[in-house]
C-alpha atoms as a PDB file:
ATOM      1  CA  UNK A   1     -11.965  15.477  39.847  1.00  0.00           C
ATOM      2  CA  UNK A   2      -9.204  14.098  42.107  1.00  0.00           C
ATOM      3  CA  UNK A   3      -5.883  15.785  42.260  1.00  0.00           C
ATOM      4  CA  UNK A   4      -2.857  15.344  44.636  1.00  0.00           C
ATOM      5  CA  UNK A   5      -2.828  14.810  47.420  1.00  0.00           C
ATOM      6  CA  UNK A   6      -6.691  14.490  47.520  1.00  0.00           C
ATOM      7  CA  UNK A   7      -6.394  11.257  45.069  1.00  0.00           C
ATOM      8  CA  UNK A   8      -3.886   9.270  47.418  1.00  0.00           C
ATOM      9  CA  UNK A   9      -6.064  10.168  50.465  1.00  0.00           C
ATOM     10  CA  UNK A  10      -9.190   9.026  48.931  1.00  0.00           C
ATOM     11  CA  UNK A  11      -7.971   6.249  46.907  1.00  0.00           C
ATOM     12  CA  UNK A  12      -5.809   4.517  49.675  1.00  0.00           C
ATOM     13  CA  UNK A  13      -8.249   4.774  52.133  1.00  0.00           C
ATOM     14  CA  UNK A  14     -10.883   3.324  49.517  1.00  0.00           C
ATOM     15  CA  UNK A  15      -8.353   0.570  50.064  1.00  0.00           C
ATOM     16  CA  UNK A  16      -8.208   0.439  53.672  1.00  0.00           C
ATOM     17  CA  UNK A  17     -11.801   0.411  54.074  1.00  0.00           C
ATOM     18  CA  UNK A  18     -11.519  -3.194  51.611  1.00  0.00           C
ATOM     19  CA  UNK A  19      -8.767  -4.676  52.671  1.00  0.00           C
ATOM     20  CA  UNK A  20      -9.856  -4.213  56.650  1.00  0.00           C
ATOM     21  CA  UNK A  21     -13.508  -5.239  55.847  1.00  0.00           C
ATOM     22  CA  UNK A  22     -15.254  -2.569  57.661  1.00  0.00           C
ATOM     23  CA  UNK A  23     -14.967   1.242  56.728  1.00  0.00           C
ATOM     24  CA  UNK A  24     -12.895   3.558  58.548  1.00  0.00           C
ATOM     25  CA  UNK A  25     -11.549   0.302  60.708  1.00  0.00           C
ATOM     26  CA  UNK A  26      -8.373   1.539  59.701  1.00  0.00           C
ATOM     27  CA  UNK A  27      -7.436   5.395  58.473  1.00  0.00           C
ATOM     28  CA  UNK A  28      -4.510   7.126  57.819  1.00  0.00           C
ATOM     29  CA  UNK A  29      -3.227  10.015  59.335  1.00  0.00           C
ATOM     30  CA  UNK A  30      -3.886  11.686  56.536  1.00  0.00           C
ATOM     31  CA  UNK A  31      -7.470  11.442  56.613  1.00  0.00           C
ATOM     32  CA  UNK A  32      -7.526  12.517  60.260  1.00  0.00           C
ATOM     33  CA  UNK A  33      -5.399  15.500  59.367  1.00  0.00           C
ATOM     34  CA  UNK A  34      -8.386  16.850  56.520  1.00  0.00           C
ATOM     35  CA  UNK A  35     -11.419  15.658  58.647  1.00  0.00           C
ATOM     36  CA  UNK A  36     -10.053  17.809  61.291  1.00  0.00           C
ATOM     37  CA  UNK A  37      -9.518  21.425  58.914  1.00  0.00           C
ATOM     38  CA  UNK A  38      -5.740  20.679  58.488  1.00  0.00           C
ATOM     39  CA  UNK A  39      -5.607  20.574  55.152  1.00  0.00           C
ATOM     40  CA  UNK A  40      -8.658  23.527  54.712  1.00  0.00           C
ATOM     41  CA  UNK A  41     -11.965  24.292  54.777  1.00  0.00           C
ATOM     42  CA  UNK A  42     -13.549  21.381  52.575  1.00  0.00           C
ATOM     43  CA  UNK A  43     -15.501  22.605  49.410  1.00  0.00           C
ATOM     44  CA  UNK A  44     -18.731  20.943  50.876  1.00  0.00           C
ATOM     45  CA  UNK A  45     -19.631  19.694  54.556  1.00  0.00           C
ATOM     46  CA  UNK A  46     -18.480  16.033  55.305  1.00  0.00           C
ATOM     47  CA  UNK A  47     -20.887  13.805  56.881  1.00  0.00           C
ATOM     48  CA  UNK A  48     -20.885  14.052  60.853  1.00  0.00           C
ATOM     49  CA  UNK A  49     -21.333  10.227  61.830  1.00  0.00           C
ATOM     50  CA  UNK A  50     -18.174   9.694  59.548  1.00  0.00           C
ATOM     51  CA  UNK A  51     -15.845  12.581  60.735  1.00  0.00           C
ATOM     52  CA  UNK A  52     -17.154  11.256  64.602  1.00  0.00           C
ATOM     53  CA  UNK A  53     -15.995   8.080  63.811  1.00  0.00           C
ATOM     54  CA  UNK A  54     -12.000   9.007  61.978  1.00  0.00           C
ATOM     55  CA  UNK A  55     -11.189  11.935  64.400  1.00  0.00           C
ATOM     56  CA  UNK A  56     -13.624  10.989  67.554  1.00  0.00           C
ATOM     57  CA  UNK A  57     -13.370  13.762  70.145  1.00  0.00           C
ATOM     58  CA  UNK A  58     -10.633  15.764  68.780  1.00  0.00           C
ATOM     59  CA  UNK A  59     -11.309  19.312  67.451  1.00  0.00           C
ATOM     60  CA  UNK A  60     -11.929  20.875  64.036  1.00  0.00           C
ATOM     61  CA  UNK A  61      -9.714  23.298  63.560  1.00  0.00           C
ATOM     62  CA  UNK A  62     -11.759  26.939  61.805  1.00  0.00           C
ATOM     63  CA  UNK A  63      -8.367  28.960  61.342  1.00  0.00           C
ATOM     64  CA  UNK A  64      -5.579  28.955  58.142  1.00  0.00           C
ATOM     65  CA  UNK A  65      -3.496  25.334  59.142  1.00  0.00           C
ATOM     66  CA  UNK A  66      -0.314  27.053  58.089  1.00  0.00           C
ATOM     67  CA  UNK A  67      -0.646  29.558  61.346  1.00  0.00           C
ATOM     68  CA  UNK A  68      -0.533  26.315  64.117  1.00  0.00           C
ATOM     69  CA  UNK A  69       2.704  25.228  62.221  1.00  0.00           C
ATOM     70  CA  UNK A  70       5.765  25.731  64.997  1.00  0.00           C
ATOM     71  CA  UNK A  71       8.994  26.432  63.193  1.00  0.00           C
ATOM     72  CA  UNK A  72      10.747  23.323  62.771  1.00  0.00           C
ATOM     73  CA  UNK A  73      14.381  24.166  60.502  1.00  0.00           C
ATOM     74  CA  UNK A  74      16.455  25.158  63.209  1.00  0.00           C
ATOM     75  CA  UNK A  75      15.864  22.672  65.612  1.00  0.00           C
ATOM     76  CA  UNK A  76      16.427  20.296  62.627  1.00  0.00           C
ATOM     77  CA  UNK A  77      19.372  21.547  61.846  1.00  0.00           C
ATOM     78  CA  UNK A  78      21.242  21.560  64.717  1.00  0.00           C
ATOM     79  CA  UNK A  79      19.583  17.929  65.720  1.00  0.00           C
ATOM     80  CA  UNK A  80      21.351  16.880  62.862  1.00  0.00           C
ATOM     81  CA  UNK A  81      24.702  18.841  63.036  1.00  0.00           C
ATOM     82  CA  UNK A  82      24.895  17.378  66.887  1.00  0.00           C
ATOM     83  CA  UNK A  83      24.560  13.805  65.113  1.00  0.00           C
ATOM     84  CA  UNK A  84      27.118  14.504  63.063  1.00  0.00           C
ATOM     85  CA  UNK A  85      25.073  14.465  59.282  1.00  0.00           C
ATOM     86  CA  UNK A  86      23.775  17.669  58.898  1.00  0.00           C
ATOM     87  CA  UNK A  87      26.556  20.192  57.053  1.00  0.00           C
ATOM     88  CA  UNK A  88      24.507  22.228  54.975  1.00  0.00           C
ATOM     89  CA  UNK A  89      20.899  23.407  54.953  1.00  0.00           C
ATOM     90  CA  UNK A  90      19.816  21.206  52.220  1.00  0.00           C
ATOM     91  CA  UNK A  91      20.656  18.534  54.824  1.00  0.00           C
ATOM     92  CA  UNK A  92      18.709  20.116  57.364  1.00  0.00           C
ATOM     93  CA  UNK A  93      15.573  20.009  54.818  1.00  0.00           C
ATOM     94  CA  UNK A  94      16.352  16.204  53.642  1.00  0.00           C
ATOM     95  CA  UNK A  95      16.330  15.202  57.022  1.00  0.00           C
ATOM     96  CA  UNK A  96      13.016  17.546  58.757  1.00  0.00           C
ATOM     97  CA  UNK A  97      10.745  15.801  55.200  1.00  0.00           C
ATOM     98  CA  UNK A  98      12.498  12.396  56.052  1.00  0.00           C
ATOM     99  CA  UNK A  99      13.156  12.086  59.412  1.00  0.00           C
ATOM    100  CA  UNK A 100      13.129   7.965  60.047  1.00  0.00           C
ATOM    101  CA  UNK A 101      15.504   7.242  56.425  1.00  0.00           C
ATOM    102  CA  UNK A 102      17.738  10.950  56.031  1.00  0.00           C
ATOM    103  CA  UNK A 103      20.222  10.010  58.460  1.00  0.00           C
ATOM    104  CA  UNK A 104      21.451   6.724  56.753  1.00  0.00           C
ATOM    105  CA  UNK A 105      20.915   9.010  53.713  1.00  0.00           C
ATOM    106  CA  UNK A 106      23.179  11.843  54.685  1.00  0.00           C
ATOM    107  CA  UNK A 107      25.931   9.268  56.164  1.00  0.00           C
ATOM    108  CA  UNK A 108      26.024   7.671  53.361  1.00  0.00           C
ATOM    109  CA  UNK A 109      24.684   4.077  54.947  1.00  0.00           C
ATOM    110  CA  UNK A 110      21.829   3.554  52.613  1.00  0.00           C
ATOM    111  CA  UNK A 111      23.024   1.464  49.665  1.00  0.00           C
ATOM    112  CA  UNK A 112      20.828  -0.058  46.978  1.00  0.00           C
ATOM    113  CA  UNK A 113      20.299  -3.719  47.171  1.00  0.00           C
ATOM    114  CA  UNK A 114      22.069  -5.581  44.810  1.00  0.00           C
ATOM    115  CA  UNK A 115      21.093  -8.269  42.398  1.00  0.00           C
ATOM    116  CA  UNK A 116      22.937 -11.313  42.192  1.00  0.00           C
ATOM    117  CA  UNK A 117      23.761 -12.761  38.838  1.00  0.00           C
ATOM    118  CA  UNK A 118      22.979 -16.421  38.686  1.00  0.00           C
ATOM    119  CA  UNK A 119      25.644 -18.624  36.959  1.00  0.00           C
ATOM    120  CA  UNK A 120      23.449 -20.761  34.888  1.00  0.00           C
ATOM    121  CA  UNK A 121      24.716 -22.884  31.843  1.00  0.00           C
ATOM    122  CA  UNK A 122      22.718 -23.155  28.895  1.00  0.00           C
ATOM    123  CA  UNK A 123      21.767 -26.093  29.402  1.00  0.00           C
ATOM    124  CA  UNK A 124      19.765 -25.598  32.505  1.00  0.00           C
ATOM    125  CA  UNK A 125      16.318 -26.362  32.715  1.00  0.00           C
ATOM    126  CA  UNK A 126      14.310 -24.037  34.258  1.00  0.00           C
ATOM    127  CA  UNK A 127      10.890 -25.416  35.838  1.00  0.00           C
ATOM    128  CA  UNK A 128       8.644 -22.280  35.695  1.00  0.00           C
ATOM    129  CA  UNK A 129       7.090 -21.180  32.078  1.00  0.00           C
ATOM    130  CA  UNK A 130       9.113 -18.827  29.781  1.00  0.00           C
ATOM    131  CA  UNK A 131       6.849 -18.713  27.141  1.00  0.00           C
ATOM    132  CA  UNK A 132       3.535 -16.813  27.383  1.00  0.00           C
ATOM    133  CA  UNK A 133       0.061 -16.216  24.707  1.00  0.00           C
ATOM    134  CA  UNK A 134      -1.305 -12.800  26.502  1.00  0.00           C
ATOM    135  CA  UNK A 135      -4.957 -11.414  24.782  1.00  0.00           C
ATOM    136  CA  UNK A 136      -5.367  -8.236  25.218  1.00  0.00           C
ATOM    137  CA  UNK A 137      -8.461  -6.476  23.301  1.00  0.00           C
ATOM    138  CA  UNK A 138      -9.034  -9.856  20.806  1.00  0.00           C
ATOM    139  CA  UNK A 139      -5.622  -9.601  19.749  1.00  0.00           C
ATOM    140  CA  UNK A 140      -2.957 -12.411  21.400  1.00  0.00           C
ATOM    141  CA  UNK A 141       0.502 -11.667  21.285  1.00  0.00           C
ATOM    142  CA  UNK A 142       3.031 -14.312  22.297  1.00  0.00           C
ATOM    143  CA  UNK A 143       5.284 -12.774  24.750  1.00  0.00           C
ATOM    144  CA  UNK A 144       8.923 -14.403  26.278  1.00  0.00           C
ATOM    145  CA  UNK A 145      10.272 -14.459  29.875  1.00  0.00           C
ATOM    146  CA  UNK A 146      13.546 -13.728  29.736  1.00  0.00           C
ATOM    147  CA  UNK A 147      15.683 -14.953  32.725  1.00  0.00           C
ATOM    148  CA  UNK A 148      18.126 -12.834  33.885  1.00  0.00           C
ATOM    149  CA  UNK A 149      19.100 -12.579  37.686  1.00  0.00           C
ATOM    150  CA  UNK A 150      17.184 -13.895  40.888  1.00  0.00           C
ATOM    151  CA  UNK A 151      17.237 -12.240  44.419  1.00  0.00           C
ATOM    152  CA  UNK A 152      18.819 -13.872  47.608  1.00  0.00           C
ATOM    153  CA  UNK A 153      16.594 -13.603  50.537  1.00  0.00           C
ATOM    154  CA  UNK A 154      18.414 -13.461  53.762  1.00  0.00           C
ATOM    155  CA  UNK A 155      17.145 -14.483  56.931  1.00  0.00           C
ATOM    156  CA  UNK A 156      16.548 -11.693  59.791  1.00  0.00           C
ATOM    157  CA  UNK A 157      17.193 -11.370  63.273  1.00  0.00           C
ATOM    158  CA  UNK A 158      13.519  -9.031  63.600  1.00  0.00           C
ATOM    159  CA  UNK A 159      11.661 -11.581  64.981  1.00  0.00           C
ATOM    160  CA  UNK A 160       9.884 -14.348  65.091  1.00  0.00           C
ATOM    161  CA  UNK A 161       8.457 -15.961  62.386  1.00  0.00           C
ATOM    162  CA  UNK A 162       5.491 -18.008  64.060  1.00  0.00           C
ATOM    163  CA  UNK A 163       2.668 -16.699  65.658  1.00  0.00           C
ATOM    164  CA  UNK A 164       3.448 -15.289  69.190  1.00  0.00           C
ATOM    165  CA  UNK A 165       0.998 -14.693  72.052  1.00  0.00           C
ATOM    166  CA  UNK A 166       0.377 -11.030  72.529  1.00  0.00           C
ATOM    167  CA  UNK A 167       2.397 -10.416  68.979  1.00  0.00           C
ATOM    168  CA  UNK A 168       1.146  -7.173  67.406  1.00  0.00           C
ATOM    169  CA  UNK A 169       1.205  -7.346  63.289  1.00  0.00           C
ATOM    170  CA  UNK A 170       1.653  -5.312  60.568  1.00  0.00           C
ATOM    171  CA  UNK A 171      -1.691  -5.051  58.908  1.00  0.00           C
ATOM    172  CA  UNK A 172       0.188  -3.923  55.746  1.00  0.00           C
ATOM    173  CA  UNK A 173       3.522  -3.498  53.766  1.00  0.00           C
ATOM    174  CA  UNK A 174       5.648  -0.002  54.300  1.00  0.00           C
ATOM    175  CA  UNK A 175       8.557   1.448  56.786  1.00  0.00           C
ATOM    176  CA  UNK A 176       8.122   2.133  59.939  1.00  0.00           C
ATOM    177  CA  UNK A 177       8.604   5.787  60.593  1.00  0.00           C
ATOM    178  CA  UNK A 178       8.014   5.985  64.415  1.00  0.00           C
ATOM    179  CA  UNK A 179       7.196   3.866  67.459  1.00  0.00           C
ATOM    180  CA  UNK A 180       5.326   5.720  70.131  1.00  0.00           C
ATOM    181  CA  UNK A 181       6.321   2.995  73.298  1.00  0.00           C
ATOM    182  CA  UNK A 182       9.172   1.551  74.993  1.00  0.00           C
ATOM    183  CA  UNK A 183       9.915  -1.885  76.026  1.00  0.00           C
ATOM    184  CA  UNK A 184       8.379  -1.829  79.701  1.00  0.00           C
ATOM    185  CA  UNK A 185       5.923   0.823  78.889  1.00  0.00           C
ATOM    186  CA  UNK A 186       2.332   0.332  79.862  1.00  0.00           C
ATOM    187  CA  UNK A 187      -0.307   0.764  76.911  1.00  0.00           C
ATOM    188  CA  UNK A 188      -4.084   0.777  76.759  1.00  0.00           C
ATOM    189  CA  UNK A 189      -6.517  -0.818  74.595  1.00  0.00           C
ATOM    190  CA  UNK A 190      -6.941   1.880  71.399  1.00  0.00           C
ATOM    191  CA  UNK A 191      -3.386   3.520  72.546  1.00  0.00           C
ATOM    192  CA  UNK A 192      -1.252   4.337  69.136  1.00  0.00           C
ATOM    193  CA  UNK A 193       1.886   2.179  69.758  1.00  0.00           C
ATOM    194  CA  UNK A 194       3.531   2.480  66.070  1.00  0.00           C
ATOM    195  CA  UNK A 195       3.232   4.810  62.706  1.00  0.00           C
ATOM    196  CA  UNK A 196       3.555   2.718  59.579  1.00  0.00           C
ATOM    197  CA  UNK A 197       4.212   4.460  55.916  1.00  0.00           C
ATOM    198  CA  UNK A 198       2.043   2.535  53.146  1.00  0.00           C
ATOM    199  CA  UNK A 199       1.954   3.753  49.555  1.00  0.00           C
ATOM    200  CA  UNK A 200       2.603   6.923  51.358  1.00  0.00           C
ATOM    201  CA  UNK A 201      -0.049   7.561  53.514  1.00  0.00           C
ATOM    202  CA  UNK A 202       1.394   7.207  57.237  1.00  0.00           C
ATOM    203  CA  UNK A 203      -1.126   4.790  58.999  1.00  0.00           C
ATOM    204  CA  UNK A 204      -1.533   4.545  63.157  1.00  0.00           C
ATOM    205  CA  UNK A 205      -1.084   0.675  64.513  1.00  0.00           C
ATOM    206  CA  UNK A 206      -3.160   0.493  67.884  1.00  0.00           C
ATOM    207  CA  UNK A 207      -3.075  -1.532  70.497  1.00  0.00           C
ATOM    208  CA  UNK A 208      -5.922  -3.997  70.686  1.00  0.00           C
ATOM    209  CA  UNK A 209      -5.250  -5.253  74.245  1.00  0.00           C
ATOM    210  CA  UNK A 210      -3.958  -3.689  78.145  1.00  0.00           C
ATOM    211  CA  UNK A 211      -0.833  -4.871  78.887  1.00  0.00           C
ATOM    212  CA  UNK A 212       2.921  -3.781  79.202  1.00  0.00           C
ATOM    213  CA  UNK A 213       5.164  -3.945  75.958  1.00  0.00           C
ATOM    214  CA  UNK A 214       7.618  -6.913  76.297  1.00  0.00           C
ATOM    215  CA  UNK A 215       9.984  -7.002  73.050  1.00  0.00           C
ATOM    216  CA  UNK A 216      10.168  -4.735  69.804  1.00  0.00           C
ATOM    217  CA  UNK A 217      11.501  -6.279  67.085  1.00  0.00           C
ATOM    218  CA  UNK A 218      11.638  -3.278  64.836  1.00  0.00           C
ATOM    219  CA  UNK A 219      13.203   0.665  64.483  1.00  0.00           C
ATOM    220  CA  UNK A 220      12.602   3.723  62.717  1.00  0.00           C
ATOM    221  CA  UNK A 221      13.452   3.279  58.654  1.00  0.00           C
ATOM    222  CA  UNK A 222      12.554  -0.864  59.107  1.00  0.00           C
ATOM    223  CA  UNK A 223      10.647  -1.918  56.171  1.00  0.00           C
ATOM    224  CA  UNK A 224       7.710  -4.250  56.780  1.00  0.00           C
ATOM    225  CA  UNK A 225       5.409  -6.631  55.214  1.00  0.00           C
ATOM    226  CA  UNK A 226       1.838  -7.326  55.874  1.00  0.00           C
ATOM    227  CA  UNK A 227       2.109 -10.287  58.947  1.00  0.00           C
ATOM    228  CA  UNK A 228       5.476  -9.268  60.319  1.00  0.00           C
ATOM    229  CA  UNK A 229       5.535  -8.884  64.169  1.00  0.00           C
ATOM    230  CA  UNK A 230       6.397  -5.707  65.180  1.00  0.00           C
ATOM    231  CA  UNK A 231       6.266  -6.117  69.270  1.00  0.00           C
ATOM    232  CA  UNK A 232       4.798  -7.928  72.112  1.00  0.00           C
ATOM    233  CA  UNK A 233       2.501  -6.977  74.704  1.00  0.00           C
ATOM    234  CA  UNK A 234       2.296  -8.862  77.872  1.00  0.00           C
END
């Protein structure tokens, strides 16, 4: 039986392993974290070629995980009350479980995007399909599209939209929730560069190439799709 948060870990890297056509090409942190003891002792042993492969050298821990945690509030909180967002210690727990979005949060920055209305006249034709026969089980039902707003999609000053020598891509759709480098830093080939969220597992990007980091197009909070640049390496 699968419970949370075994069934996210399992399932989503169940999709990894798919989607990156080789298993365990890419894993979440996640993963790491329970192949290494983080998350407890696991009810049966886990296969040693595998666990060599997620966590490689690093060590399993033997101990409670709760007893390596460092206390983290305080040094939330007054992070936060320096920045000016932080005013009461609910704050200080939004923003230590949501560090990269909390402070948009807490100033009151993050709006929900808003729909457009369109202003079309009845007698508009619309060139896409509003009428639909859907089977489901034998039995067809005859189902209508109703139109009844669109979306305007902006363009974005994040980067380049054609393929750039030494570009490194998102492999998959989420938020950014840290970047590990600077521009001028040097980085190796394997080196964690960037920590993507995805269907909320957080997933390492690594660099597949030596070089020196030469423009990052996104921040902390960004939200990315699968293909977006996210920096160059030189």
């Amino acid at each position: 039986p699968l419970v949370t948060p075994t069934s996210q870990i399992v399932g989503i890297q169940a999709v990894m392993n798919v989607l990156g056509g080789e298993r365990y090409k890419t894993v979440s942190n996640e993963v790491k974290e329970y192949m290494k003891g983080n998350y407890g002792k696991p009810p049966a042993p886990v296969n040693p070629e595998i666990s060599k492969k997620i966590i490689s050298g690093d060590e399993i821990i033997t101990c409670r995980p709760a007893d390596l945690l460092e206390p983290e509030f305080d040094k939330f909180k007054s992070e936060g009350m320096e920045k000016g967002f932080v005013k009461s210690d609910e704050d200080a727990l939004t923003y230590a479980l949501y560090p990269p979005i909390a402070p948009k949060f807490l100033k009151g920055e993050a709006v929900e995007e808003e729909l457009k209305a369109p202003s079309i006249s009845e007698d508009t034709e619309i060139g896409i399909p509003t009428q639909y026969n859907v089977e489901v089980d034998g039995d067809v039902f005859e189902v209508k599209i109703m139109p009844t707003g669109f979306m305007e999609v902006e363009e974005t000053e994040k980067g380049p939209f054609t393929p750039v020598e030494g570009g490194v891509f998102s492999s998959m759709q989420g938020m950014v929730i840290k970047l590990n480098v600077n521009v001028g830093d040097k980085v190796s080939v394997g080196s964690t560069i960037a920590v993507i969220e995805a269907m909320k597992m957080e997933n390492d990007i690594q660099s597949e190439v030596e070089g020196t980091v030469k423009e990052i197009f996104v921040e902390p909070g960004d939200a990315v799709s699968a293909g977006d640049i996210l920096m160059v390496i030189d």
